[in-house]
N, C-alpha and C. Protein backbone atom coordinates (compact mmCIF):
# COMPACT_ATOMS: atom_id res chain seq x y z
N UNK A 1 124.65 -62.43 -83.55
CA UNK A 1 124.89 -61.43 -82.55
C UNK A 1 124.65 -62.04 -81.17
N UNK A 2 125.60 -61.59 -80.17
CA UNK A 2 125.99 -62.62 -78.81
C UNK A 2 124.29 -61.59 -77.88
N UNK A 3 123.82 -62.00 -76.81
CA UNK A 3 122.92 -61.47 -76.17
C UNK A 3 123.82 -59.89 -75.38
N UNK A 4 123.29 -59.57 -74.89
CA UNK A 4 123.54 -57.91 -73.95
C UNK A 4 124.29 -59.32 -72.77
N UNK A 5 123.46 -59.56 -72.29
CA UNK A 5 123.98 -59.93 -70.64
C UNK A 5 123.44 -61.75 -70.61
N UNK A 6 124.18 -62.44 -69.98
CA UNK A 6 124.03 -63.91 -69.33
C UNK A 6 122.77 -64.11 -68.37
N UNK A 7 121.90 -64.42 -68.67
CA UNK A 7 120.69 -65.19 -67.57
C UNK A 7 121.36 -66.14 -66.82
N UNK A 8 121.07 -66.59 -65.67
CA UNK A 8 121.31 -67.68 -64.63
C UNK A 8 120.38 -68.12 -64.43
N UNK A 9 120.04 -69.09 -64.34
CA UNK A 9 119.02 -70.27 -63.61
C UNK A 9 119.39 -70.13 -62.27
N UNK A 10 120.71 -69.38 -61.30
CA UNK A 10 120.47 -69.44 -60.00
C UNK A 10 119.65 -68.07 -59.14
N UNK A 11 118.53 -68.51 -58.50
CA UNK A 11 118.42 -67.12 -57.46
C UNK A 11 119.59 -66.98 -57.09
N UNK A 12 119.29 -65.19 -57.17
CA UNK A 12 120.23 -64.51 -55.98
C UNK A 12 119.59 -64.46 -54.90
N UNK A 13 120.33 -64.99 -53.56
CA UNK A 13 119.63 -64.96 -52.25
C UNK A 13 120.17 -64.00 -51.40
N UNK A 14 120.41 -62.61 -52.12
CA UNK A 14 120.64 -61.50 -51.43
C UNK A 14 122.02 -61.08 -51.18
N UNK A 15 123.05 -60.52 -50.68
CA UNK A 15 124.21 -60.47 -50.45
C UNK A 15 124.95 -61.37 -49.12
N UNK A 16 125.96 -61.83 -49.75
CA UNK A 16 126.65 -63.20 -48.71
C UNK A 16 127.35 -62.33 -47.76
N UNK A 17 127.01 -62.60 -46.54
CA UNK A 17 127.97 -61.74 -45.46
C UNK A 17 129.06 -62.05 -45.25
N UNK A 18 130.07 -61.26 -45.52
CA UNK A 18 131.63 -61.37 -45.55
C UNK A 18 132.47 -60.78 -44.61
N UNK A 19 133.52 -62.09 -44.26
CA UNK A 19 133.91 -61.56 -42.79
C UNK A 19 134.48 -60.66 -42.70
N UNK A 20 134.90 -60.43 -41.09
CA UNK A 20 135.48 -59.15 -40.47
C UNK A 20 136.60 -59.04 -41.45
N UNK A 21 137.54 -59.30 -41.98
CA UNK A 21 138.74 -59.17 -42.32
C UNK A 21 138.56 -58.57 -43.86
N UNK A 22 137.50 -59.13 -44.49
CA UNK A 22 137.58 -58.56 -45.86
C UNK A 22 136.65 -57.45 -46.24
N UNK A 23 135.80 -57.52 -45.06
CA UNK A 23 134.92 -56.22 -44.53
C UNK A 23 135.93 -54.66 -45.06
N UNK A 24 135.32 -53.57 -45.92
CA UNK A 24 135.91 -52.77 -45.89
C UNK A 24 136.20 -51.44 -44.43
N UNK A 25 137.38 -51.45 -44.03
CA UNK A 25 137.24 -51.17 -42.57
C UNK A 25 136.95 -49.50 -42.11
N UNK A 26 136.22 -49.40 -40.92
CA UNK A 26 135.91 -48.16 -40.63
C UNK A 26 136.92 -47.37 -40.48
N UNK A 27 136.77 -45.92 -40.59
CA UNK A 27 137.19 -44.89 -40.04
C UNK A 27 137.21 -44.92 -38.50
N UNK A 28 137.89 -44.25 -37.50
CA UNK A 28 137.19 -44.16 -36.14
C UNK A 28 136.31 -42.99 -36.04
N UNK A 29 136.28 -41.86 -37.17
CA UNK A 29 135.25 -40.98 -36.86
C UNK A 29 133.81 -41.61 -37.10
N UNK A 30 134.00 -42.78 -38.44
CA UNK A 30 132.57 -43.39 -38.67
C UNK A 30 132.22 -43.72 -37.47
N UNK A 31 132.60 -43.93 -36.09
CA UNK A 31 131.86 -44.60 -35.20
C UNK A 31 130.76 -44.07 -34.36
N UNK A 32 129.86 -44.31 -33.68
CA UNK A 32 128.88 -43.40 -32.97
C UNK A 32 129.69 -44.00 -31.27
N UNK A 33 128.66 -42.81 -30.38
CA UNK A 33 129.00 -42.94 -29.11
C UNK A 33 128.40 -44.42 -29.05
N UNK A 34 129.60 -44.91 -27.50
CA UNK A 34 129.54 -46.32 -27.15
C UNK A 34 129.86 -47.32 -28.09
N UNK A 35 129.96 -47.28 -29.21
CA UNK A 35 130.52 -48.59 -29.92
C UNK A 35 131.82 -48.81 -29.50
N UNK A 36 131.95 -49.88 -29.76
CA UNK A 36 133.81 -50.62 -29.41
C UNK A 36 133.65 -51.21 -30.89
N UNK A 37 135.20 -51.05 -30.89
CA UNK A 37 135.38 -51.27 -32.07
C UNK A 37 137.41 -51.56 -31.91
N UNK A 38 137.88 -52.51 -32.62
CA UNK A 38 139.26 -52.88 -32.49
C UNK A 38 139.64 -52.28 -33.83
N UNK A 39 141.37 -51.50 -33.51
CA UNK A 39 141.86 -50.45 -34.23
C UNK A 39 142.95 -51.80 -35.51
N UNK A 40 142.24 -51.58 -36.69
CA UNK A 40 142.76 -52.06 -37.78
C UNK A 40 144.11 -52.20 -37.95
N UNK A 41 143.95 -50.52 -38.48
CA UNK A 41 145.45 -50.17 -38.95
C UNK A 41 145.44 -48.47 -39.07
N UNK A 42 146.54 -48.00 -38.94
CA UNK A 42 147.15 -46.76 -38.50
C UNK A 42 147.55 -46.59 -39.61
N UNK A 43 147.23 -45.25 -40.84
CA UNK A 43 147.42 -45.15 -41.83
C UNK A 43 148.30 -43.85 -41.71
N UNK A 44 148.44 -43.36 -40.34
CA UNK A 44 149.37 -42.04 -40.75
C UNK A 44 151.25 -42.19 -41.04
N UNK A 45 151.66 -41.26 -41.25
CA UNK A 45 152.95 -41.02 -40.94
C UNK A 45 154.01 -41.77 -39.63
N UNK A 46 155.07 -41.70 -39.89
CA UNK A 46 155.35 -42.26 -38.43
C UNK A 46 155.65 -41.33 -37.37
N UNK A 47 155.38 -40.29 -37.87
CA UNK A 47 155.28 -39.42 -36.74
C UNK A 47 154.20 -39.73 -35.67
N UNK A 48 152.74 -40.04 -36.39
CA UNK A 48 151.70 -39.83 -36.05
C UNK A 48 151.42 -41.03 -35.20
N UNK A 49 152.01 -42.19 -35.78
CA UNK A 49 152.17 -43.58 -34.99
C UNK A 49 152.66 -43.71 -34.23
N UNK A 50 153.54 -42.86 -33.75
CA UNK A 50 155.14 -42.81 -32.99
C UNK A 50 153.50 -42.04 -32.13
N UNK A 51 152.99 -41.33 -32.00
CA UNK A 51 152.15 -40.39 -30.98
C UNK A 51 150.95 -41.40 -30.45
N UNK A 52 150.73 -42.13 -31.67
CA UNK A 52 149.64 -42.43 -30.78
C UNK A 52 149.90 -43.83 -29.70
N UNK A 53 151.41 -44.28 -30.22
CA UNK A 53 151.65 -45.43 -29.54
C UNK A 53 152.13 -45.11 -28.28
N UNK A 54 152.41 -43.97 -27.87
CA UNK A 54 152.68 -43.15 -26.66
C UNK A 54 151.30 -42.76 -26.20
N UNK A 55 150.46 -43.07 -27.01
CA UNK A 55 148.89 -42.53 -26.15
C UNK A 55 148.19 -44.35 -25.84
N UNK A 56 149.30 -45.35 -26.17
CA UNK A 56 148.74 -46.49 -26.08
C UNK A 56 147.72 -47.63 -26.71
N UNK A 57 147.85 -46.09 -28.18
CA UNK A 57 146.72 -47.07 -28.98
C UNK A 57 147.59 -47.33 -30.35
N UNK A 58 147.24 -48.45 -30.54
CA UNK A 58 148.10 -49.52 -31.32
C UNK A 58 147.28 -50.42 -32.04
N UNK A 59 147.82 -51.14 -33.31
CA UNK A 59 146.67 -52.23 -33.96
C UNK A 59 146.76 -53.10 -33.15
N UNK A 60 145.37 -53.32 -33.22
CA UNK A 60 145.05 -54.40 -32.14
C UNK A 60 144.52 -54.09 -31.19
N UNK A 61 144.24 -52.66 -30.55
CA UNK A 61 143.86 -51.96 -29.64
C UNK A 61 142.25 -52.08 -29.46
N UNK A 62 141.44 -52.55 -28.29
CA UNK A 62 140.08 -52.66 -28.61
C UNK A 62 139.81 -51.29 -28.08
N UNK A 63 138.82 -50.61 -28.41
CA UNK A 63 138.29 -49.22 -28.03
C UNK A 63 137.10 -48.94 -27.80
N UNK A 64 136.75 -47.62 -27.21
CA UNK A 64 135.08 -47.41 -27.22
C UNK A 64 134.86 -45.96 -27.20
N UNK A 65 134.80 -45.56 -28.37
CA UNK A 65 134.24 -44.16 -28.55
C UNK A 65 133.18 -44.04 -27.29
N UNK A 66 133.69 -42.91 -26.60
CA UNK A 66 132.78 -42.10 -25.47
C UNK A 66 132.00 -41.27 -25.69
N UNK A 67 132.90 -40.18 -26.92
CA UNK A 67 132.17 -38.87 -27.11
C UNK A 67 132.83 -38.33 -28.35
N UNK A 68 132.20 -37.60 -28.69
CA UNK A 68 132.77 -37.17 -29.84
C UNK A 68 132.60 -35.15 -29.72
N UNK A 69 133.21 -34.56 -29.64
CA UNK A 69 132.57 -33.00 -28.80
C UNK A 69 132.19 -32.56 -30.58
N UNK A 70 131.34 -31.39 -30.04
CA UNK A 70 130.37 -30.92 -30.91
C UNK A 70 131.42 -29.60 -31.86
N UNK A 71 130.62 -29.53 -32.78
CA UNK A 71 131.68 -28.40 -33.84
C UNK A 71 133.00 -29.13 -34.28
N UNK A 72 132.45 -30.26 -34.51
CA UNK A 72 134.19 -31.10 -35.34
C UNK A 72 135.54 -30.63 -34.07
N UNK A 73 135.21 -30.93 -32.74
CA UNK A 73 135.86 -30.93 -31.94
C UNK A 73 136.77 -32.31 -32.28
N UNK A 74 137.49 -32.84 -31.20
CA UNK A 74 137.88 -33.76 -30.47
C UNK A 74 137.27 -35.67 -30.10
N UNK A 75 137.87 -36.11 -30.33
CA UNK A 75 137.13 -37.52 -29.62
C UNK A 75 137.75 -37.89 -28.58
N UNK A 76 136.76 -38.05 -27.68
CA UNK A 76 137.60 -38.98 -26.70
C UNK A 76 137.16 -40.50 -26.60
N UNK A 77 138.16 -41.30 -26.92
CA UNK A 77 138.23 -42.59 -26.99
C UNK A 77 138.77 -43.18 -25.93
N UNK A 78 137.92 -44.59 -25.28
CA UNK A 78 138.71 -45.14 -23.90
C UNK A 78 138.99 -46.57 -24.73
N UNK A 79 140.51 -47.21 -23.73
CA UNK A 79 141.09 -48.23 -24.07
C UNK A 79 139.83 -49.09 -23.23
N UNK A 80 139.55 -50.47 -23.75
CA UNK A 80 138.53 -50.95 -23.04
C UNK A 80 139.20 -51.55 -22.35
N UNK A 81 140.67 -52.72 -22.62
CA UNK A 81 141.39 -53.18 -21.94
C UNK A 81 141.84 -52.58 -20.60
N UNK A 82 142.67 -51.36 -20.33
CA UNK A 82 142.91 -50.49 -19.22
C UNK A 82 142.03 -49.45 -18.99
N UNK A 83 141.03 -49.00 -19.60
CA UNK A 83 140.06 -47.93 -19.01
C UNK A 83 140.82 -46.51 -19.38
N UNK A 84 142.24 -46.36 -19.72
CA UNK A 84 142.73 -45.29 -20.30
C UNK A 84 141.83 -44.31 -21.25
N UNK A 85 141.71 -43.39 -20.87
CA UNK A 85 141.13 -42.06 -21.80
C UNK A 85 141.83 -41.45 -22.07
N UNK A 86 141.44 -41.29 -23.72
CA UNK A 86 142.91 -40.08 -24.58
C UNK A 86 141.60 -39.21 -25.36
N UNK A 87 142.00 -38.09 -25.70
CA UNK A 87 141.44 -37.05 -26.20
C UNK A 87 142.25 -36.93 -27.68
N UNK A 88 141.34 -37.82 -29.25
CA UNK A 88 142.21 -37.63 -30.34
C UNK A 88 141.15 -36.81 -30.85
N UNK A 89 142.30 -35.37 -32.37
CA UNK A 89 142.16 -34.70 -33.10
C UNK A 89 141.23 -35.03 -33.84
N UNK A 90 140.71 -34.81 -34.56
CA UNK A 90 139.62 -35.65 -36.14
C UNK A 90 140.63 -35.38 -36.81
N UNK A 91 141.77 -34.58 -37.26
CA UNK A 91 143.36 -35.08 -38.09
C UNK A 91 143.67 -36.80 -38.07
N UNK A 92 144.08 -37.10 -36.51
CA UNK A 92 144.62 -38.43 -36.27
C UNK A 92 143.79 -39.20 -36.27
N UNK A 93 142.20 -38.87 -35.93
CA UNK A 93 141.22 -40.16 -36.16
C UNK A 93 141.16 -40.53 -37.64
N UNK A 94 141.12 -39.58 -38.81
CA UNK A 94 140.77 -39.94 -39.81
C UNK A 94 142.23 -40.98 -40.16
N UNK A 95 143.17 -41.14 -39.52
CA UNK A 95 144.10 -42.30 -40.31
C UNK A 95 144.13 -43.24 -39.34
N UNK A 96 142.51 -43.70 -38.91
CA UNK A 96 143.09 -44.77 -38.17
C UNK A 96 141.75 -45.56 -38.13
N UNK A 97 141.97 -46.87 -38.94
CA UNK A 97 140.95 -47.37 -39.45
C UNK A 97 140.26 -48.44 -38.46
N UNK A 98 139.07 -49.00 -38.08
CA UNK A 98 138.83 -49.65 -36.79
C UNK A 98 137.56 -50.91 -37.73
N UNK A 99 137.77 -51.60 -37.03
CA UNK A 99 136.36 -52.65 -37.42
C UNK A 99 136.13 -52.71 -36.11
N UNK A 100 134.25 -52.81 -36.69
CA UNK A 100 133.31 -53.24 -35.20
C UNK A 100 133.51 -54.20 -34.45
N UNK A 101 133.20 -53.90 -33.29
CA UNK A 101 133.25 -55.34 -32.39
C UNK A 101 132.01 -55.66 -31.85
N UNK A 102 131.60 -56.14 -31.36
CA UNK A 102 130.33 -57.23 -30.72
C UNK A 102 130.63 -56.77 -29.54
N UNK A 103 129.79 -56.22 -28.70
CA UNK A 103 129.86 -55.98 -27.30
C UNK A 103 129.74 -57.53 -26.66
N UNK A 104 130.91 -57.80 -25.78
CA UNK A 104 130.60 -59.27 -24.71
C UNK A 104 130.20 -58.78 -23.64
């Protein structure tokens, strides 16, 4: 009869930090006020893409949650590049996925 499970002779030295790219990526609602964070990918419709690329945010877009209003309101998110402020739904935030950025 084979054992339940394999022993290793190697420590585990905890979990290996894995980069930005294979990182599973945020939501923009996951974000708190003031983080920046660059916009992944746009998971909605093309309606919804078609809107927000008229609001200027696009993959690739770096951002910085300002505020988020209270009672599952509204976010307002600024472009960090142009300083542009847009006011998005929590509908359109939830399809639009962002990884953190490192404040410079």
């Amino acid at each position: 009869m084979r054992p339940a499970h394999k022993t290793s002779s190697c420590r585990d030295t905890g979990p290996a930090e894995t980069p930005a790219e294979e990182r599973t990526p945020l939501k923009l609602l996951d974000l708190k006020q003031g983080d920046i964070a660059i916009i992944h990918r746009l998971t909605g419709g093309r309606c919804m893409k078609a809107r927000m690329d008229g609001f200027g945010i696009r993959e690739g877009t770096l951002i910085r949650l300002i505020m988020a209003a209270p009672f599952h309101g509204p976010l307002l998110v600024e472009d960090v590049e142009s300083g542009a402020r847009i006011m998005i739904g929590r509908g359109m935030a939830e399809s639009v996925e962002v990884s953190h950025q490192e404040p410079s």
